[in-house]
PDB file of N, CA and C in Angstrom:
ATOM      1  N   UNK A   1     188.301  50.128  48.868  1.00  0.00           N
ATOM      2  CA  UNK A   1     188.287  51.566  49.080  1.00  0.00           C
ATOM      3  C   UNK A   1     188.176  51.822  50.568  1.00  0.00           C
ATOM      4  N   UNK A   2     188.681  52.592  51.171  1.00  0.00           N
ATOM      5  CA  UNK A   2     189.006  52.987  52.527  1.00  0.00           C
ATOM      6  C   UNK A   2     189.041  54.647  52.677  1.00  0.00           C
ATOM      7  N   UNK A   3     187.718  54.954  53.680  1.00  0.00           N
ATOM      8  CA  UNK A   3     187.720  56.249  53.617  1.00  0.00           C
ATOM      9  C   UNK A   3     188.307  56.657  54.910  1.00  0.00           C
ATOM     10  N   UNK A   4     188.983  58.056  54.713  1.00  0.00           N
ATOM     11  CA  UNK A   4     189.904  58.482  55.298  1.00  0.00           C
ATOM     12  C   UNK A   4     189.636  60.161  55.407  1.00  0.00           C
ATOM     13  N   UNK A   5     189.746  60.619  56.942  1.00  0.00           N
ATOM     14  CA  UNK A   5     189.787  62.014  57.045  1.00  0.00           C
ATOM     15  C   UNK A   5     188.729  62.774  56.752  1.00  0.00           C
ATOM     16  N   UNK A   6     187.253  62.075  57.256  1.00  0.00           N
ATOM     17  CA  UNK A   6     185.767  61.822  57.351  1.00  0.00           C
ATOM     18  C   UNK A   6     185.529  63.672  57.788  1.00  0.00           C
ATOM     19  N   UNK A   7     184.925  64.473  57.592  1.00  0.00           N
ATOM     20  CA  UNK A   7     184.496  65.461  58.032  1.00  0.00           C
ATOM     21  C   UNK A   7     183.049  65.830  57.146  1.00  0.00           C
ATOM     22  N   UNK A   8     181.865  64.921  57.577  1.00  0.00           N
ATOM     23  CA  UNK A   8     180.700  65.434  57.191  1.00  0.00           C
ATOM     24  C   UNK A   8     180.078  66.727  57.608  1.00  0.00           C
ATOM     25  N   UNK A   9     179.350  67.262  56.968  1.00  0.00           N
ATOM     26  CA  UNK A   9     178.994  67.099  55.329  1.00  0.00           C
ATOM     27  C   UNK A   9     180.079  67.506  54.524  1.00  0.00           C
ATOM     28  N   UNK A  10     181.039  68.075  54.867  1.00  0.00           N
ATOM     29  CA  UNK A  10     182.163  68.904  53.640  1.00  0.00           C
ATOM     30  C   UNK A  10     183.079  68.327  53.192  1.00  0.00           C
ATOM     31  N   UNK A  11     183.591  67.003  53.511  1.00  0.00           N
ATOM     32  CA  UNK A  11     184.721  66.554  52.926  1.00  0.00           C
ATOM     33  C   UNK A  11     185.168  65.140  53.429  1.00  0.00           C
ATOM     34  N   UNK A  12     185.613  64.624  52.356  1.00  0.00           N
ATOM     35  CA  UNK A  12     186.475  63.337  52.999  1.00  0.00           C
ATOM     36  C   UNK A  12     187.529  62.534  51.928  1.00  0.00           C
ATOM     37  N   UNK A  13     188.414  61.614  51.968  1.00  0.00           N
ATOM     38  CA  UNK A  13     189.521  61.776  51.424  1.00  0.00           C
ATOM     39  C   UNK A  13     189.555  59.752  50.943  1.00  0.00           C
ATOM     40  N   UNK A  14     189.837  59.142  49.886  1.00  0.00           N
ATOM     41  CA  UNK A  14     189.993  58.068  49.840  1.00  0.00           C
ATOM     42  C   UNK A  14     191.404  57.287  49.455  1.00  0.00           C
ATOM     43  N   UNK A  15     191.387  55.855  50.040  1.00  0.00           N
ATOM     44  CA  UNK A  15     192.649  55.245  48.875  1.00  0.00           C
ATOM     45  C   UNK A  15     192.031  54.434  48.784  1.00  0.00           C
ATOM     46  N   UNK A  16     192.642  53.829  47.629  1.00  0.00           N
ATOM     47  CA  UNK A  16     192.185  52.446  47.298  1.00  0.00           C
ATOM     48  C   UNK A  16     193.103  51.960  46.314  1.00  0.00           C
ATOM     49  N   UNK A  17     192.940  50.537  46.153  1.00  0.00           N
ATOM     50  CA  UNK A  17     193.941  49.411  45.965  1.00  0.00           C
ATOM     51  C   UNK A  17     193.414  47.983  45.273  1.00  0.00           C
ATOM     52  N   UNK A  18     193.793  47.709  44.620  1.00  0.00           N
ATOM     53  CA  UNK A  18     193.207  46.566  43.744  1.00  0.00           C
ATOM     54  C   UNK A  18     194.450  45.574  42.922  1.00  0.00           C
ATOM     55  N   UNK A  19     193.742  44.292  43.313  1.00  0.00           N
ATOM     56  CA  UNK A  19     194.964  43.629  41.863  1.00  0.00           C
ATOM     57  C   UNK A  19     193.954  42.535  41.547  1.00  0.00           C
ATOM     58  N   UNK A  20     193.803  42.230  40.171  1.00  0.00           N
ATOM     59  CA  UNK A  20     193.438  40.475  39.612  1.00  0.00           C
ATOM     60  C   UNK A  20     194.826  40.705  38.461  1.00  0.00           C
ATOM     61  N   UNK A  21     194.004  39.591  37.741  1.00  0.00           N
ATOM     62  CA  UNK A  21     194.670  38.757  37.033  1.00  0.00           C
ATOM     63  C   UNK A  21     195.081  39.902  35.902  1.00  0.00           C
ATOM     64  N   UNK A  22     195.030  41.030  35.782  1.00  0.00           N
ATOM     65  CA  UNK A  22     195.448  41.604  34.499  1.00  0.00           C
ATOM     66  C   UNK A  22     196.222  43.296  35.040  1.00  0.00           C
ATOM     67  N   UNK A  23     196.205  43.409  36.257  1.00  0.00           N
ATOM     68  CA  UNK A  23     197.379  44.284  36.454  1.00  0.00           C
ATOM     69  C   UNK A  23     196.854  44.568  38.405  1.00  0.00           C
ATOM     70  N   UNK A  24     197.261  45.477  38.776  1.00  0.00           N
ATOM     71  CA  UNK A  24     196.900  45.812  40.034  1.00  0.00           C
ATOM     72  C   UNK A  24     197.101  47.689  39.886  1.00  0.00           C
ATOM     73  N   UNK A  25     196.241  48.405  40.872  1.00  0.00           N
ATOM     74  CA  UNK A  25     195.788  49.589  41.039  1.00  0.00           C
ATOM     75  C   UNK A  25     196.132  49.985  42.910  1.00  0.00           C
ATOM     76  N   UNK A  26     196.332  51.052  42.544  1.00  0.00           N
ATOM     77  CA  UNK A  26     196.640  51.880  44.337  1.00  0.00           C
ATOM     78  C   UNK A  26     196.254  53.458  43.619  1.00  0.00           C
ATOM     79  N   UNK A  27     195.711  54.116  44.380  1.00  0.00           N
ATOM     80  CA  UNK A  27     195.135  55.682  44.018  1.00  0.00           C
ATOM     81  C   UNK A  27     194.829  56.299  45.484  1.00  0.00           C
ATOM     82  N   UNK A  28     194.377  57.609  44.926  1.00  0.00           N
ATOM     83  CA  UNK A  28     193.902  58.409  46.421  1.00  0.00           C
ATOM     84  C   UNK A  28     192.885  58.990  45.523  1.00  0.00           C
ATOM     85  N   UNK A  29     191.794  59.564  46.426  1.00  0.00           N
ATOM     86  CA  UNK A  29     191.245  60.891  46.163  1.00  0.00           C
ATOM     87  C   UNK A  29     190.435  61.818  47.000  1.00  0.00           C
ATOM     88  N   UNK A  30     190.029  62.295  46.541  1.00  0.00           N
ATOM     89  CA  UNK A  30     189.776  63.528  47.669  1.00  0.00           C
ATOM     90  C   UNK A  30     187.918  64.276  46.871  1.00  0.00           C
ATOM     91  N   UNK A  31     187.234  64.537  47.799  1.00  0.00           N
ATOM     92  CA  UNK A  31     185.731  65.459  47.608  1.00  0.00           C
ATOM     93  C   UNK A  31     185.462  66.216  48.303  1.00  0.00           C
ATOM     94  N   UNK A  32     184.976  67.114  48.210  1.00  0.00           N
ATOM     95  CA  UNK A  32     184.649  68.756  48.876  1.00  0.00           C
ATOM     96  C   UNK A  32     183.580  69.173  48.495  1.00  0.00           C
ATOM     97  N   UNK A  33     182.256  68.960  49.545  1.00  0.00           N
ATOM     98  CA  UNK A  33     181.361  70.059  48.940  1.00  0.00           C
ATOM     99  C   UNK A  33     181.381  71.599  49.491  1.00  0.00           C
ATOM    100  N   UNK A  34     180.757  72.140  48.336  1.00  0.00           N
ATOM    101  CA  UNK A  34     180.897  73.777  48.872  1.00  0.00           C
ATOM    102  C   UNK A  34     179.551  74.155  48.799  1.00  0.00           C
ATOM    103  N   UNK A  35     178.823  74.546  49.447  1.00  0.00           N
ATOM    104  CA  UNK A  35     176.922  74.796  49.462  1.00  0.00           C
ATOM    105  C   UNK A  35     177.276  76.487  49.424  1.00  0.00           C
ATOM    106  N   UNK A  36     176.596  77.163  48.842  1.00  0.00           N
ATOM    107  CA  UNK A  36     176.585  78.259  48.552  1.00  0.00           C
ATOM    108  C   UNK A  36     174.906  78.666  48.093  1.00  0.00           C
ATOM    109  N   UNK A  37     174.355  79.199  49.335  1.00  0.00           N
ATOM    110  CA  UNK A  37     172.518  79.382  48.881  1.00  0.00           C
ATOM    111  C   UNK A  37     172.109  78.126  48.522  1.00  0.00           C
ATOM    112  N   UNK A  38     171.353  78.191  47.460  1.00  0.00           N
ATOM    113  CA  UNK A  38     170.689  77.174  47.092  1.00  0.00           C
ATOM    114  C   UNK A  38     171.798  75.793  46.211  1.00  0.00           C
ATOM    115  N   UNK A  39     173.015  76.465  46.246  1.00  0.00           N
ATOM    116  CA  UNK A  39     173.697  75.389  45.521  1.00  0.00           C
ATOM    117  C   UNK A  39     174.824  74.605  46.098  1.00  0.00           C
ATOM    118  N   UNK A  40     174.942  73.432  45.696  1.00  0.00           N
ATOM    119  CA  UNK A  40     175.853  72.692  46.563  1.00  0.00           C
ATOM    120  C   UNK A  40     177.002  72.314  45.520  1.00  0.00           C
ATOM    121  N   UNK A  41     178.117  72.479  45.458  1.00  0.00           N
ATOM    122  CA  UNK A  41     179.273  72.565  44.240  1.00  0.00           C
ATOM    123  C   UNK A  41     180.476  71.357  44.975  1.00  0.00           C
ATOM    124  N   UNK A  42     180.330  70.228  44.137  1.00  0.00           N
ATOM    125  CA  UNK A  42     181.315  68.870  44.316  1.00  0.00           C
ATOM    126  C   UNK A  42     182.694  69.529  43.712  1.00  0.00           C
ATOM    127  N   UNK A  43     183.812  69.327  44.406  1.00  0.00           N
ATOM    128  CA  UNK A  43     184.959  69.430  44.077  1.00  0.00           C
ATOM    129  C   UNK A  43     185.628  67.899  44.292  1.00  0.00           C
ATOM    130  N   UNK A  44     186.391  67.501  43.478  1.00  0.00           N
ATOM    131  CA  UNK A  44     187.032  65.877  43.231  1.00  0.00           C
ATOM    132  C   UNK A  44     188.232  66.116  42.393  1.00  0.00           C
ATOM    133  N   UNK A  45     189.299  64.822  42.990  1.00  0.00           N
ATOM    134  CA  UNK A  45     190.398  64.950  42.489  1.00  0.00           C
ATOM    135  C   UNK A  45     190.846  63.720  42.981  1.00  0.00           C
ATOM    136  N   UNK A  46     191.554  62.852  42.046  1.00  0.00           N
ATOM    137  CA  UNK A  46     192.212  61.747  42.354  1.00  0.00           C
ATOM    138  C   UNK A  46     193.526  60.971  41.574  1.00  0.00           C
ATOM    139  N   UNK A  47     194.251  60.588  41.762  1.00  0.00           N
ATOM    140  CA  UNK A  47     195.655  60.357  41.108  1.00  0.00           C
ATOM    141  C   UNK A  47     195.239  58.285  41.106  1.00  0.00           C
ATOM    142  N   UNK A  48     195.586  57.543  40.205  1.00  0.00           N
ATOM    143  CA  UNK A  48     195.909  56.074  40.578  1.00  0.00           C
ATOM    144  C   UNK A  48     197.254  55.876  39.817  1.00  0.00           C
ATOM    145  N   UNK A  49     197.901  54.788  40.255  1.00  0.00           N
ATOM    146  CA  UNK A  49     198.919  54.226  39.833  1.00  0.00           C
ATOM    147  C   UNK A  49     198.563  52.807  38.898  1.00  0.00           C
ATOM    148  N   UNK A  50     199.246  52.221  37.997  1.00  0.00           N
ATOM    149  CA  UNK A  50     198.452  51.245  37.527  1.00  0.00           C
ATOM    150  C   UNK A  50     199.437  49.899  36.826  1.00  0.00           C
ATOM    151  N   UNK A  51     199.632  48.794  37.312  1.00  0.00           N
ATOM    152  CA  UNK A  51     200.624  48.610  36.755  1.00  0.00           C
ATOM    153  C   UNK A  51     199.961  46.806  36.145  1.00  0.00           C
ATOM    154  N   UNK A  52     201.007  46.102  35.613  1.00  0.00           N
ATOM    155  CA  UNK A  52     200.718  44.790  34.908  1.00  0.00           C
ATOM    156  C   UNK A  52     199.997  45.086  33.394  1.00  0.00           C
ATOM    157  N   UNK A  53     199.428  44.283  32.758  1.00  0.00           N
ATOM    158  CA  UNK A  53     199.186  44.204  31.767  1.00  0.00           C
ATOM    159  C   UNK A  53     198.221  45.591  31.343  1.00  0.00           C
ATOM    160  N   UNK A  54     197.158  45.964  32.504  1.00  0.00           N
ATOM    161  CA  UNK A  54     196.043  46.874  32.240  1.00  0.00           C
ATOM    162  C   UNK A  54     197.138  48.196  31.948  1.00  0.00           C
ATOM    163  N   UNK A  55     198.346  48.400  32.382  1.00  0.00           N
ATOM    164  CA  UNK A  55     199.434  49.184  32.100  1.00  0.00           C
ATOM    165  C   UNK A  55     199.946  49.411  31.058  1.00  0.00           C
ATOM    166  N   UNK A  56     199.992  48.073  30.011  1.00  0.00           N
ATOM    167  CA  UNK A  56     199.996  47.749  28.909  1.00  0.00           C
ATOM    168  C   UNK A  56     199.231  49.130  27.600  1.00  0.00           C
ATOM    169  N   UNK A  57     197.817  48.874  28.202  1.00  0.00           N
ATOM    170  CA  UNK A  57     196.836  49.749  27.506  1.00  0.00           C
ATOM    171  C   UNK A  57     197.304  51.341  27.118  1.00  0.00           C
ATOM    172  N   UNK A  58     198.267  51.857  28.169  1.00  0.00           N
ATOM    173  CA  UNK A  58     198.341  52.965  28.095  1.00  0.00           C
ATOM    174  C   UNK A  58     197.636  54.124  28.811  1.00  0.00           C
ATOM    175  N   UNK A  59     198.463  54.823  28.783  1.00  0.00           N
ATOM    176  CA  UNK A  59     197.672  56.067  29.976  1.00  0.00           C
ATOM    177  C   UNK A  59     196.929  56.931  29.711  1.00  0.00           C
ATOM    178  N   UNK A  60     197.292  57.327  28.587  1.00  0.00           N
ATOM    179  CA  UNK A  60     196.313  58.243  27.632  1.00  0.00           C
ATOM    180  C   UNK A  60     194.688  57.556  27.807  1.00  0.00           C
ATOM    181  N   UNK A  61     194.762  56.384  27.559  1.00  0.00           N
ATOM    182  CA  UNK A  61     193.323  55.478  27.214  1.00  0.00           C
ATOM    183  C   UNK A  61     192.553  55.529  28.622  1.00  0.00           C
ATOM    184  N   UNK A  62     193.105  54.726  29.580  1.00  0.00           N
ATOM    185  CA  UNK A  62     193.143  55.186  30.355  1.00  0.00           C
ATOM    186  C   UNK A  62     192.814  55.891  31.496  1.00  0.00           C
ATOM    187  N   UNK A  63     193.032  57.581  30.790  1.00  0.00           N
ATOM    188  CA  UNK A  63     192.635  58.635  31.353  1.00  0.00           C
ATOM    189  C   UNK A  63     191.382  59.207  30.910  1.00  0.00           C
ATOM    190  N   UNK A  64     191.129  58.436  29.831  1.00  0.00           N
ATOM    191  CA  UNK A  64     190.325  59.262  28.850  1.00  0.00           C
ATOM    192  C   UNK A  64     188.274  58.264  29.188  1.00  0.00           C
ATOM    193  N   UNK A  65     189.416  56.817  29.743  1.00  0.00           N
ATOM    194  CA  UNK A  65     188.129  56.085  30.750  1.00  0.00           C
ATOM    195  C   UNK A  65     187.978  56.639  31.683  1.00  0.00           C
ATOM    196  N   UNK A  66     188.733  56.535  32.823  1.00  0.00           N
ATOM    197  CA  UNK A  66     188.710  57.352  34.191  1.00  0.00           C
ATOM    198  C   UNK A  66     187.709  58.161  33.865  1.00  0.00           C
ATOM    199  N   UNK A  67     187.617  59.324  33.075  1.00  0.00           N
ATOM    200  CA  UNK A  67     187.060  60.825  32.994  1.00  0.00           C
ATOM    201  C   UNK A  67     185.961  60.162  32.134  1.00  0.00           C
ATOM    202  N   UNK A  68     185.434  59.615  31.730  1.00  0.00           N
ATOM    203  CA  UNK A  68     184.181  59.081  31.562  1.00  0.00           C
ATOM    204  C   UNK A  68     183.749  58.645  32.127  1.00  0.00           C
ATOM    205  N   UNK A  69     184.318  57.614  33.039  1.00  0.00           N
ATOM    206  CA  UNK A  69     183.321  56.917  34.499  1.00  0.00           C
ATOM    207  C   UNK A  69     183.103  57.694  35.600  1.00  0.00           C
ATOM    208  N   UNK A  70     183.985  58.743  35.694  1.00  0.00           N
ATOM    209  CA  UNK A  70     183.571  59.849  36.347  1.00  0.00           C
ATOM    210  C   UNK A  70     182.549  60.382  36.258  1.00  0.00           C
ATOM    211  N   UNK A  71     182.437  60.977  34.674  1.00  0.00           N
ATOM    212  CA  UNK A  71     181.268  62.147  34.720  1.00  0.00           C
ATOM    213  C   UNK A  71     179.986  61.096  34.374  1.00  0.00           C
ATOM    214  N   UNK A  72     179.703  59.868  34.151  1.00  0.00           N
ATOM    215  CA  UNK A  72     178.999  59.102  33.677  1.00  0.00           C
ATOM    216  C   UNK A  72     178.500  59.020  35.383  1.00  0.00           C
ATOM    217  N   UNK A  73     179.330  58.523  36.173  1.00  0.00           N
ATOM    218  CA  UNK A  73     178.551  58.449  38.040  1.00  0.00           C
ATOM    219  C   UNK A  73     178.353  59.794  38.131  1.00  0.00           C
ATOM    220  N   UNK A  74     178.892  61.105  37.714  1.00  0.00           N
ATOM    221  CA  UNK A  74     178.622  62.401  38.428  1.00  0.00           C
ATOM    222  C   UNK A  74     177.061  62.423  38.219  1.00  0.00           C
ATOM    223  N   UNK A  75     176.641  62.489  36.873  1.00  0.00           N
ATOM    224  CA  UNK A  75     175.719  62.533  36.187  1.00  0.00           C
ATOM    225  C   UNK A  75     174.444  61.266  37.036  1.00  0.00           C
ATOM    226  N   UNK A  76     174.828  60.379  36.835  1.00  0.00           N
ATOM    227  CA  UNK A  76     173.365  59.421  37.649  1.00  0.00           C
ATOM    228  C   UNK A  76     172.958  59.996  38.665  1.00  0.00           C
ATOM    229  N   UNK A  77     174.695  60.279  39.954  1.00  0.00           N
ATOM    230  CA  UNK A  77     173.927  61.118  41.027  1.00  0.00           C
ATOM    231  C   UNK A  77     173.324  62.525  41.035  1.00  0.00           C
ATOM    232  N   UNK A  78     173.549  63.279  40.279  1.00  0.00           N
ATOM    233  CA  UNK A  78     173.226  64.525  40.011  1.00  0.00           C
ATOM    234  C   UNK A  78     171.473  64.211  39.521  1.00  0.00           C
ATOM    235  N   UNK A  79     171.197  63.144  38.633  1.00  0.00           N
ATOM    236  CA  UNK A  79     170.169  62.591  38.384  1.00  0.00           C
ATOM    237  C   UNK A  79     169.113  62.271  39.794  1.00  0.00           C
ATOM    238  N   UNK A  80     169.353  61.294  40.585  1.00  0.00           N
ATOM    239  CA  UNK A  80     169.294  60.583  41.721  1.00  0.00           C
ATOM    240  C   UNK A  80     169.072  61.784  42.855  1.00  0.00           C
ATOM    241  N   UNK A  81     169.686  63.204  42.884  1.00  0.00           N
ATOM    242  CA  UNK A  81     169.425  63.976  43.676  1.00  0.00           C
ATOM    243  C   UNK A  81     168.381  65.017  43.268  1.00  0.00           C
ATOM    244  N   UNK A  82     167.963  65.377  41.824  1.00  0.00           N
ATOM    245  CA  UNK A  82     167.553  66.155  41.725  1.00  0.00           C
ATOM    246  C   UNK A  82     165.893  65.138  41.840  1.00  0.00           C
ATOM    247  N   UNK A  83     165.959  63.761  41.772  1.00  0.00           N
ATOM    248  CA  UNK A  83     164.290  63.144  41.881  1.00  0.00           C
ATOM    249  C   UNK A  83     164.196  62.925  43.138  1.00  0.00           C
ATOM    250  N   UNK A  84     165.212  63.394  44.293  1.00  0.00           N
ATOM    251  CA  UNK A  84     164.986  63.355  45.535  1.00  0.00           C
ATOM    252  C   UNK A  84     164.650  64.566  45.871  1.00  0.00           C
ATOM    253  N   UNK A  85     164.443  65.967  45.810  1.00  0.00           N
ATOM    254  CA  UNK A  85     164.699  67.161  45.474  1.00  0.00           C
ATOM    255  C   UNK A  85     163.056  67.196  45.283  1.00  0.00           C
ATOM    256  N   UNK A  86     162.903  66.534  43.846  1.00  0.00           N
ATOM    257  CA  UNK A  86     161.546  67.113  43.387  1.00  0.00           C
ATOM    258  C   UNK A  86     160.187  65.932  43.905  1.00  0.00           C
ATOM    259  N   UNK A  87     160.460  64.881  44.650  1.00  0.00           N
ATOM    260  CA  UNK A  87     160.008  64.128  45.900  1.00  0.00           C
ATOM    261  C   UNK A  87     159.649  65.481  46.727  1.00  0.00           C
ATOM    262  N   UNK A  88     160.507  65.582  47.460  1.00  0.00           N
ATOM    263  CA  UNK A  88     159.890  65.933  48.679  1.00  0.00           C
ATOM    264  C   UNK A  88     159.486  67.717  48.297  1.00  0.00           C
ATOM    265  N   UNK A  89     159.157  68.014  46.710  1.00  0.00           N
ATOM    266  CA  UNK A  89     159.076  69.660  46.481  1.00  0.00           C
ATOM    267  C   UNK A  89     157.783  69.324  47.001  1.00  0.00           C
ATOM    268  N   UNK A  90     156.932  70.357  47.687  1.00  0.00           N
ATOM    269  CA  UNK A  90     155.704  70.759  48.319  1.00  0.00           C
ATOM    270  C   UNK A  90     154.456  70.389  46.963  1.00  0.00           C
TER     271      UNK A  90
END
């Protein structure tokens, strides 16, 4: 993974690229926070390409992992920030 087009705190942009033994991967994606008062709102978006056998599986399947390992990491950190949060509450 290689980050790209760095503008802390609000944004920054990735690719990344992978191959073993059961197919190889190339993707981009992109994060945006938006802080608004007390709230800070993640925006994410990312495309991969996927090819060899893991290609095999299908895209549907797939997609339907992707968007679970997504909200499965959204969720730990959302976890992970709010016990940092209530750390340092007075």
């Amino acid at each position: 993974v290689e980050l790209k087009d760095l503008n802390p705190p609000e944004s920054y942009n990735m690719a990344m690229s992978g191959k073993g033994p059961a197919g190889h991967v190339d993707g981009t994606g992109s994060v945006r926070l938006e802080h608004d008062g007390k709230i800070t709102t993640m925006h994410y978006s990312g495309d991969a390409k996927v090819g060899g056998k893991v290609a095999a599986v299908g895209q549907r399947l797939l997609d339907v992992v992707a968007k679970a390992m997504a909200k499965r990491s959204l969720n730990a950190l959302a976890k992970k920030v709010q016990e940092r949060i209530e750390q340092e509450a007075p």
